[in-house]
Protein backbone atom coordinates (compact mmCIF):
# COMPACT_ATOMS: atom_id res chain seq x y z
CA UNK A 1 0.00 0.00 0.00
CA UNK A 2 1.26 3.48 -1.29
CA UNK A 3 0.73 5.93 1.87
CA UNK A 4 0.39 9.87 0.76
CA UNK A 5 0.50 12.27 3.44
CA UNK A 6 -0.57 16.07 3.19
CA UNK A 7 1.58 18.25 5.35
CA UNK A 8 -0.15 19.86 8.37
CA UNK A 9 2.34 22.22 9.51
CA UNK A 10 5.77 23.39 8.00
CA UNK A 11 9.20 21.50 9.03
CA UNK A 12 12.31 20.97 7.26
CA UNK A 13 14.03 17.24 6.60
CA UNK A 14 17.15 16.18 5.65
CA UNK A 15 17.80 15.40 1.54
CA UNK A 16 19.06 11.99 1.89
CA UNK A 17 21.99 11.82 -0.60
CA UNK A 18 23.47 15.57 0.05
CA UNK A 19 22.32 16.05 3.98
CA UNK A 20 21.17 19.45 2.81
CA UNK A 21 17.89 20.98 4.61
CA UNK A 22 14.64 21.80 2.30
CA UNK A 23 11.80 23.19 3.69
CA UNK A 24 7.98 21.79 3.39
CA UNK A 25 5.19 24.00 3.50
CA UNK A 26 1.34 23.23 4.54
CA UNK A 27 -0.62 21.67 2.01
CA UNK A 28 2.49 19.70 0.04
CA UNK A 29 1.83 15.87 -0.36
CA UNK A 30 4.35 13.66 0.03
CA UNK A 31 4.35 9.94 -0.31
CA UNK A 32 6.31 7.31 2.22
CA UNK A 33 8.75 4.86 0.46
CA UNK A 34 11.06 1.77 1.85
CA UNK A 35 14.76 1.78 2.52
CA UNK A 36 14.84 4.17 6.10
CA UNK A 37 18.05 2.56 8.09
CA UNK A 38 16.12 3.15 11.34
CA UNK A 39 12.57 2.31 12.93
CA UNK A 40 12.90 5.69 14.09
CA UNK A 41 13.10 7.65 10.90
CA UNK A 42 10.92 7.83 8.04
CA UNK A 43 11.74 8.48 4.61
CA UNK A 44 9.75 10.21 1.73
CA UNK A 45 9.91 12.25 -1.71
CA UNK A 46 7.66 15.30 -2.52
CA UNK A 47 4.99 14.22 -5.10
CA UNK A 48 4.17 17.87 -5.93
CA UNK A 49 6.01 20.52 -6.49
CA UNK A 50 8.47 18.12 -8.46
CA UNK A 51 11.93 19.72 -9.13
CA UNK A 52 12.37 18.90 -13.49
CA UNK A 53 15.73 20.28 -13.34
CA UNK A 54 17.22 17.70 -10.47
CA UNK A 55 15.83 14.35 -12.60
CA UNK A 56 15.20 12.09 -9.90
CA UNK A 57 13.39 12.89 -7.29
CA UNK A 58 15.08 13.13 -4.02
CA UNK A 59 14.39 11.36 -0.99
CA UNK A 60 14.19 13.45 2.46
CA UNK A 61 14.72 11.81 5.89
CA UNK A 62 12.82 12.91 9.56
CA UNK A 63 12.09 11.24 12.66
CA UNK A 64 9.14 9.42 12.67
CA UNK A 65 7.35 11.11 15.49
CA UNK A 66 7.62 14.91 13.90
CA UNK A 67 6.63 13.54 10.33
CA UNK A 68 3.65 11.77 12.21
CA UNK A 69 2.52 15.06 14.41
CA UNK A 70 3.23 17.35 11.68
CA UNK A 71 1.26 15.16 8.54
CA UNK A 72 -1.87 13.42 8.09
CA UNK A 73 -3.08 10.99 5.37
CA UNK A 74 -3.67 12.53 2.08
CA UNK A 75 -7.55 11.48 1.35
CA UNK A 76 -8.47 11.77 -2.63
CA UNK A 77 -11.90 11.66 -3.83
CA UNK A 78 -12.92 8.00 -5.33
């Protein structure tokens, strides 16, 4: 199961492969993938607000507890 999340309230995370900071704002989705090396952390890419000029889309890392407090599940009309 693909979990989306719609952010609740701003915070920043960690860009996985460079360990620089970006910024999320209220209303950005995001969507949860595999691969964190801790229980602890979770790990995610931005689904909009897509940056064409990087290629792949990075991966951000944040502790599990301020993604959870700070996020809630995306819901999309069926």
């Amino acid at each position: 199961m693909i979990t989306k999340l719609r952010v609740t309230q701003s915070f920043d995370a960690r860009q996985v492969a460079s360990r620089r900071r970006e910024r999320f704002g209220s209303g950005e989705l995001l969507m949860l993938v595999s691969g964190s090396e801790s229980p602890s952390e979770s790990r995610f890419i931005r689904i909009n607000g897509l940056r064409p000029s990087r290629g792949v889309e990075c991966r951000y890392t944040i502790e599990s507890d301020e993604l959870n407090q700070k996020t809630e599940v995306a819901k999309f009309p069926a």
